[in-house]
C-alpha atoms as a PDB file:
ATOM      1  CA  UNK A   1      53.028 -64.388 151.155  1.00  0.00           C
ATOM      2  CA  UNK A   2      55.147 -64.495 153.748  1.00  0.00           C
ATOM      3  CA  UNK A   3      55.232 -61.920 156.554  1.00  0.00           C
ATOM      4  CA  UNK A   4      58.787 -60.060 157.329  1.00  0.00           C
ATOM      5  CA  UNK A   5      60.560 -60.763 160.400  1.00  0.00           C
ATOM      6  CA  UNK A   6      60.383 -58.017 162.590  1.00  0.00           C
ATOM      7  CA  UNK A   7      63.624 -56.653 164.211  1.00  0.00           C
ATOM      8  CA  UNK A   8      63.064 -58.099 167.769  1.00  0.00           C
ATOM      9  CA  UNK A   9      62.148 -61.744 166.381  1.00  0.00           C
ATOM     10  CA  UNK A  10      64.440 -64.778 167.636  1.00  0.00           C
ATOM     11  CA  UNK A  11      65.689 -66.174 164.356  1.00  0.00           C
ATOM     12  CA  UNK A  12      67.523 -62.773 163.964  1.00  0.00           C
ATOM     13  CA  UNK A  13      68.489 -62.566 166.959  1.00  0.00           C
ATOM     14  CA  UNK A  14      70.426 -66.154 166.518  1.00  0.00           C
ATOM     15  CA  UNK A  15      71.997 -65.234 162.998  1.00  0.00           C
ATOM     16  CA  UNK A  16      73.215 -61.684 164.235  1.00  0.00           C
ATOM     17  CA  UNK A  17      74.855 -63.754 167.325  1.00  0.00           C
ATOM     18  CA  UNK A  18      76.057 -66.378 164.972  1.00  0.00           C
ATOM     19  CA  UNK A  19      77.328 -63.577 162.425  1.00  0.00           C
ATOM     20  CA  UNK A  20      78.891 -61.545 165.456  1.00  0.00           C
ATOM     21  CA  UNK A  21      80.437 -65.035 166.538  1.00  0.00           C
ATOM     22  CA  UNK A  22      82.416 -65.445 163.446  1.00  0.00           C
ATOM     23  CA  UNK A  23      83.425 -61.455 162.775  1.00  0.00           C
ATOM     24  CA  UNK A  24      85.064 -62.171 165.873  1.00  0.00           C
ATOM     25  CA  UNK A  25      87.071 -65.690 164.797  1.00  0.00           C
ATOM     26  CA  UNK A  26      87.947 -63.578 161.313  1.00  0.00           C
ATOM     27  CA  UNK A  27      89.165 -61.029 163.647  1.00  0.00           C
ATOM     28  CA  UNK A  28      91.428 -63.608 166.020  1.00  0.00           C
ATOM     29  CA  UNK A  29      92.624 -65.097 162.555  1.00  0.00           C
ATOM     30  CA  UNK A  30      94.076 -61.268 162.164  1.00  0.00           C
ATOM     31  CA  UNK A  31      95.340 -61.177 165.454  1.00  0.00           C
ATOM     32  CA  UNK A  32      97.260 -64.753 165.158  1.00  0.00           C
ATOM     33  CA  UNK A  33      98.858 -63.220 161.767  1.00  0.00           C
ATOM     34  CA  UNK A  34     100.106 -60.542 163.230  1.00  0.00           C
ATOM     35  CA  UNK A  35     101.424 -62.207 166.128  1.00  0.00           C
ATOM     36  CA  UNK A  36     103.245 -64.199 164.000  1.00  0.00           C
ATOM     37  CA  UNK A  37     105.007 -61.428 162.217  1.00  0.00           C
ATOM     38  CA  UNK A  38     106.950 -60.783 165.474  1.00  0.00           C
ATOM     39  CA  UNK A  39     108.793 -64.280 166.710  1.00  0.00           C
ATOM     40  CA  UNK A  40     111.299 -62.322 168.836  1.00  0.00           C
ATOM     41  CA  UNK A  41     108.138 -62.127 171.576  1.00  0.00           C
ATOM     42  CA  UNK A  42     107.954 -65.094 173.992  1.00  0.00           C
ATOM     43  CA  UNK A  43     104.414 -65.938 172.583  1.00  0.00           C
ATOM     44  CA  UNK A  44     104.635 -69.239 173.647  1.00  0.00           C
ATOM     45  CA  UNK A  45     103.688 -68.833 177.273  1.00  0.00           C
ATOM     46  CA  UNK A  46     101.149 -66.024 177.767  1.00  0.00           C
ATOM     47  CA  UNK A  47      97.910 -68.242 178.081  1.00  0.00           C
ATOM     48  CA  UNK A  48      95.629 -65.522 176.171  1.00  0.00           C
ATOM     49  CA  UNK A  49      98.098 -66.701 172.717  1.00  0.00           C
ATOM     50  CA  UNK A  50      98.410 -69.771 173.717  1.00  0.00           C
ATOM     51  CA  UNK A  51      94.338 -70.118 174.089  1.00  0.00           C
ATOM     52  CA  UNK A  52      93.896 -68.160 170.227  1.00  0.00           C
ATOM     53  CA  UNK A  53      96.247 -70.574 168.811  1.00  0.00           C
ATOM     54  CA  UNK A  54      94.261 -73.310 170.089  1.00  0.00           C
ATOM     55  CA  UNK A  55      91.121 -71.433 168.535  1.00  0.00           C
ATOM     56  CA  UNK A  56      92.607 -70.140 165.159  1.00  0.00           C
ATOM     57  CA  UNK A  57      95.406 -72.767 164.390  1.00  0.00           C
ATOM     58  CA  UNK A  58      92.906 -75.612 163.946  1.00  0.00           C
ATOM     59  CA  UNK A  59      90.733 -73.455 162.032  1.00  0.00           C
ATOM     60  CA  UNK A  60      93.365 -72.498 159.212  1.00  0.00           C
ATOM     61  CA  UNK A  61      95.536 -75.999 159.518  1.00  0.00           C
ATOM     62  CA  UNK A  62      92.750 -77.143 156.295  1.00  0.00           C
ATOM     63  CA  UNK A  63      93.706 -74.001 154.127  1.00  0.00           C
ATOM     64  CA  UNK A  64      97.450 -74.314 154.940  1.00  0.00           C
ATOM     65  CA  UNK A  65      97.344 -77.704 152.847  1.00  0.00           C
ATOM     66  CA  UNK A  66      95.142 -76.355 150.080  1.00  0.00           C
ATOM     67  CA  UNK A  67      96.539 -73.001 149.415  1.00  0.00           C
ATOM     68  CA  UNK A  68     100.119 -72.687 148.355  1.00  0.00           C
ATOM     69  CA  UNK A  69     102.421 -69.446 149.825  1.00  0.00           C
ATOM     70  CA  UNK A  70     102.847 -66.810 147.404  1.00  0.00           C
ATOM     71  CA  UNK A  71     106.797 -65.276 147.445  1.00  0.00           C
ATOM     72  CA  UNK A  72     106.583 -66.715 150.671  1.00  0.00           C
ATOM     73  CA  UNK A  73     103.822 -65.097 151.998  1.00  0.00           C
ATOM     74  CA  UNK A  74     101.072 -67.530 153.493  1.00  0.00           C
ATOM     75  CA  UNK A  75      98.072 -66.152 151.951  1.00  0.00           C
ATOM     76  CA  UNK A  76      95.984 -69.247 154.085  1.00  0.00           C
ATOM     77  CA  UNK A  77      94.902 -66.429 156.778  1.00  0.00           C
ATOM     78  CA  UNK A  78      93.323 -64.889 154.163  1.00  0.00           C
ATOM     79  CA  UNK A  79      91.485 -67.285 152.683  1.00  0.00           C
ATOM     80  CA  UNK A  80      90.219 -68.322 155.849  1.00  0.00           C
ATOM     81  CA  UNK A  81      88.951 -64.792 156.897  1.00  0.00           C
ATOM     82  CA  UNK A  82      87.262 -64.660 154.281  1.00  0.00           C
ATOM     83  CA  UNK A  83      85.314 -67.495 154.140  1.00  0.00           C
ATOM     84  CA  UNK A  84      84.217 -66.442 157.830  1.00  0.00           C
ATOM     85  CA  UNK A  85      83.347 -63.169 156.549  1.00  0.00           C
ATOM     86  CA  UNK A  86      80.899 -64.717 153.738  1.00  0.00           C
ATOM     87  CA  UNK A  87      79.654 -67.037 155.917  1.00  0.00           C
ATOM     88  CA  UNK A  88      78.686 -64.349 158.521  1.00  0.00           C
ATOM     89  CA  UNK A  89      77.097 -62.106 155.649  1.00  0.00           C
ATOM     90  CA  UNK A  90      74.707 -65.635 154.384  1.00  0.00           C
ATOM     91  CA  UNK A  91      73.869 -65.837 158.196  1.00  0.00           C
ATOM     92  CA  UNK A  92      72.786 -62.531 158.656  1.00  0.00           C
ATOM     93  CA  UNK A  93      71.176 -61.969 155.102  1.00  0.00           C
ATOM     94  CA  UNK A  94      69.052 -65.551 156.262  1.00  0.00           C
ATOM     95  CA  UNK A  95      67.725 -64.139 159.538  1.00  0.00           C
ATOM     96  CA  UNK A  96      66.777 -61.024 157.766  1.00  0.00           C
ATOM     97  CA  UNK A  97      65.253 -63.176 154.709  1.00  0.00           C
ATOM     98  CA  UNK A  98      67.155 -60.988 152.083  1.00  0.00           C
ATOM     99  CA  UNK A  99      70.288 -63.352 151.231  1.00  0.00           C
ATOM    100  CA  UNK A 100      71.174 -62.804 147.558  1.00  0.00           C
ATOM    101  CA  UNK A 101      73.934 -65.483 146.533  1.00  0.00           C
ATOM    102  CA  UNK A 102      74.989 -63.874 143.217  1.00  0.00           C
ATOM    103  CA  UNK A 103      75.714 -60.700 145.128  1.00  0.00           C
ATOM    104  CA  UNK A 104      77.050 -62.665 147.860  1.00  0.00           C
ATOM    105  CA  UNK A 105      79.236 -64.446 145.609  1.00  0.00           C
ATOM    106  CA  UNK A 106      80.511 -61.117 144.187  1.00  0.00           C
ATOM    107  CA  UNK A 107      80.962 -59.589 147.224  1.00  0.00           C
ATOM    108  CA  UNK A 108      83.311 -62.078 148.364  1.00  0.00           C
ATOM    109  CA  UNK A 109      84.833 -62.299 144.862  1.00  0.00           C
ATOM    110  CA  UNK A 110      85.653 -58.425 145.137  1.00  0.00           C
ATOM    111  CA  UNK A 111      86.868 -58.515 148.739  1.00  0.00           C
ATOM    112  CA  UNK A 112      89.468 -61.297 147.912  1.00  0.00           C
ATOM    113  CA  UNK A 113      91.364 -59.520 144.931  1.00  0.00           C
ATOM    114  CA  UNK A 114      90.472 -55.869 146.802  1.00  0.00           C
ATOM    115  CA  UNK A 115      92.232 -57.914 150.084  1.00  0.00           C
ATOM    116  CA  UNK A 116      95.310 -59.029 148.077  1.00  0.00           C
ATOM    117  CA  UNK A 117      95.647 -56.163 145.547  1.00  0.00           C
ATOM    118  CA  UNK A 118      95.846 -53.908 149.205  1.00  0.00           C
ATOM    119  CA  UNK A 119      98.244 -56.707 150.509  1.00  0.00           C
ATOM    120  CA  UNK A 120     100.797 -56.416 147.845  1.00  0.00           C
ATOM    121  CA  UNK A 121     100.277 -52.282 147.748  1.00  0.00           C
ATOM    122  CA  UNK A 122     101.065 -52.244 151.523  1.00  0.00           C
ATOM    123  CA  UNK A 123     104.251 -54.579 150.930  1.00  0.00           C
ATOM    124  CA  UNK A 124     105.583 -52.754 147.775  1.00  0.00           C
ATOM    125  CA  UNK A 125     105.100 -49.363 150.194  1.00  0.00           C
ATOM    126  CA  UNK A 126     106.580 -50.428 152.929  1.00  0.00           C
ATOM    127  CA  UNK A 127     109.440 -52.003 151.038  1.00  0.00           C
ATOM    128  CA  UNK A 128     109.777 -48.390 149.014  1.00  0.00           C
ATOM    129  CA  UNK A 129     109.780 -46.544 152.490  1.00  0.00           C
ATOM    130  CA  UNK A 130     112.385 -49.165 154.100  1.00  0.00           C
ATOM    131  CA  UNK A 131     115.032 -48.175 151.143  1.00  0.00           C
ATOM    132  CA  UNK A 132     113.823 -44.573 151.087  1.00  0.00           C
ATOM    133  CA  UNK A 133     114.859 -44.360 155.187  1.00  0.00           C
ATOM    134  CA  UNK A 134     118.078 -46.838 154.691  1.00  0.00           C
ATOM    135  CA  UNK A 135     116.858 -49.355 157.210  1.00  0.00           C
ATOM    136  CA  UNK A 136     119.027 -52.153 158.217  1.00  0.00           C
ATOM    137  CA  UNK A 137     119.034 -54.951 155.801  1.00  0.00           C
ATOM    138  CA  UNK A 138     120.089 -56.976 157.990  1.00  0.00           C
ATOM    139  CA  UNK A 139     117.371 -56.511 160.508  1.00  0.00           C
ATOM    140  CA  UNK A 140     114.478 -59.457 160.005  1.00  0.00           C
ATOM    141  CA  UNK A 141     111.462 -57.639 159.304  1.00  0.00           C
ATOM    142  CA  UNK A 142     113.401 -55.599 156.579  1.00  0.00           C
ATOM    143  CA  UNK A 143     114.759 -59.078 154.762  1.00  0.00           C
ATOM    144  CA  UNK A 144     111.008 -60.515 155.234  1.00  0.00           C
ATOM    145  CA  UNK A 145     109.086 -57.290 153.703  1.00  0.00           C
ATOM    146  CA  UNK A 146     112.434 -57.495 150.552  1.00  0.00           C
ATOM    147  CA  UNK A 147     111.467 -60.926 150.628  1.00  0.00           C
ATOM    148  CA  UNK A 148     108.062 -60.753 150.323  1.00  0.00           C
ATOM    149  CA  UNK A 149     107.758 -58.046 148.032  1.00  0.00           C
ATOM    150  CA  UNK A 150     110.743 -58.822 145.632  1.00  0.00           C
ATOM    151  CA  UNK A 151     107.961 -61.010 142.955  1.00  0.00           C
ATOM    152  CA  UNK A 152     105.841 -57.586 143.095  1.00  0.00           C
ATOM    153  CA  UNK A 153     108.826 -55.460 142.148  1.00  0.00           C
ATOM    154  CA  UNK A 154     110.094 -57.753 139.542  1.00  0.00           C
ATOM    155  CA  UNK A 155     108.520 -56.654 137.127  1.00  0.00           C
ATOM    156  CA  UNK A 156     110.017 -53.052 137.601  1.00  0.00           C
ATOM    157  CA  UNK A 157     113.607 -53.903 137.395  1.00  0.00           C
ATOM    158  CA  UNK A 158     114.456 -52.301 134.230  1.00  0.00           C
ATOM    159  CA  UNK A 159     113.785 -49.035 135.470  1.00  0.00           C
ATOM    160  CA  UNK A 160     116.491 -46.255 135.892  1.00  0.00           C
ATOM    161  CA  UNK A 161     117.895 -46.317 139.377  1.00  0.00           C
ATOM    162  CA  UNK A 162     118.531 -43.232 140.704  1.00  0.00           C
ATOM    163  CA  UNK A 163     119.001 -41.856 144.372  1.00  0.00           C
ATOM    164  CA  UNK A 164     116.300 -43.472 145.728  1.00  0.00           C
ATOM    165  CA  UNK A 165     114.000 -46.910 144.798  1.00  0.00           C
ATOM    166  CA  UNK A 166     112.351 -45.826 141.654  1.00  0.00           C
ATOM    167  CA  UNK A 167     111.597 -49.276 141.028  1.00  0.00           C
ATOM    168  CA  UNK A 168     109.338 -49.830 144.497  1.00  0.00           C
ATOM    169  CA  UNK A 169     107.830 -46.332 144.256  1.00  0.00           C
ATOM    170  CA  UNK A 170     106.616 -46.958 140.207  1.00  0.00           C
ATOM    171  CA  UNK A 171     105.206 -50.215 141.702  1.00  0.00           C
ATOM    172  CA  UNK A 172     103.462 -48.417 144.790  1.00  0.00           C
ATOM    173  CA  UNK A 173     102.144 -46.399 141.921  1.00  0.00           C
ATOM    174  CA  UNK A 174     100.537 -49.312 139.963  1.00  0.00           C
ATOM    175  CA  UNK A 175      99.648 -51.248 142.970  1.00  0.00           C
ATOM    176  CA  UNK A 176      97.954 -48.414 144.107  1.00  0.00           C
ATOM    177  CA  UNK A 177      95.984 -48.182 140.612  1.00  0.00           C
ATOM    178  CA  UNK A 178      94.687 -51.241 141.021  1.00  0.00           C
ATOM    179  CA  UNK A 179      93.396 -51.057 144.022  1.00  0.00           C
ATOM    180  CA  UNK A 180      91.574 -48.194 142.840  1.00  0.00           C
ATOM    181  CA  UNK A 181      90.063 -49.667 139.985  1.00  0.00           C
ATOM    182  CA  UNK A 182      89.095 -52.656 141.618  1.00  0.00           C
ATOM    183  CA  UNK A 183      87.534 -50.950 144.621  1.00  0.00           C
ATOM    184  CA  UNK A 184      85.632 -48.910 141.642  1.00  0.00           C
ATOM    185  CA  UNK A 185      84.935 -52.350 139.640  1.00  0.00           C
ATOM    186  CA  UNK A 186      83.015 -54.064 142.369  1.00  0.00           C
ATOM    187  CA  UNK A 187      81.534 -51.128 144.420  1.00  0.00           C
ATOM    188  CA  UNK A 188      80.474 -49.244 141.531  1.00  0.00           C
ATOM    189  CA  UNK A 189      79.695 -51.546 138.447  1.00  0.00           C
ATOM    190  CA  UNK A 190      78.547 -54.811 139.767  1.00  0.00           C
END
């Protein structure tokens, strides 16, 4: 039977470096989103941006032609941090000798709808605190959070309207739900 490793031995010393190694690219891939969100910055020629892109852009170029955008929002990023993030967990569950793929597989299975059920939440929020403040429709990030979050909303259309967005705060509402019952579904049950 085969010894365990003990916490000083090399190979897990390698796998926690290589897990560290890509927690930190899933992180730049986070960083590279959100720099994106705000094109009014002159991005283009402060070296430490233009040095991520050149670390994150070839990275996520591969998902960009697999995955499709969902009511415009590219959902690529995403995908991409979380195959880093499952990759880091097999590396470190290897040096430590305890990898389970079936939980693994869940795992990673839960944090994707968890990570998009939270997306759409935050957009539907956002949107409902945008109308509840009167920003500027005009103003870019307002059009691109309407944008994005209009498919979400759909579905709430046929609600009263009344002072303020009862359509985006009944969908906060549900979004929020799900969350909760997903967060519950895969920490809890499985």
């Amino acid at each position: 039977m085969p010894q365990p490793l003990s916490i000083g031995s090399p190979l897990i010393t390698i796998t926690s470096i290589i897990s560290d190694l890509l927690q930190l690219l899933a992180l730049l891939v986070i960083v590279r989103v959100v720099l994106s969100w705000i094109p009014s910055m002159a991005w283009s020629r402060n070296r430490v941006v233009i040095l991520l892109y050149r670390i994150v852009d070839p990275l996520l170029k591969p998902f960009q032609k697999i995955i499709p955008t969902f009511g415009g929002m590219d959902v690529s990023p995403l995908a991409l941090v979380l195959v880093l993030e499952y990759l880091s967990s097999v590396v470190a569950g290897l040096g430590y000798g305890n990898f389970n793929v079936f939980g693994s597989v869940i795992g990673l299975v839960g944090f994707f709808f968890r990570s998009v059920a939270i997306i759409i939440f935050l957009l539907v929020l956002i949107r409902f605190l945008l109308k509840i403040l009167h920003a500027d429709r005009s103003h870019p990030f307002v059009q691109m959070i309407y944008y994005m979050s209009n498919p979400f909303v759909a579905p709430f259309r046929n609600l009263p309207v009344i002072p303020f967005d009862v359509q985006s705060l009944v969908a906060t509402i549900v979004y929020f739900v799900i969350v909760a019952v997903l967060q519950f579904i895969f920490v809890y049950i499985l």
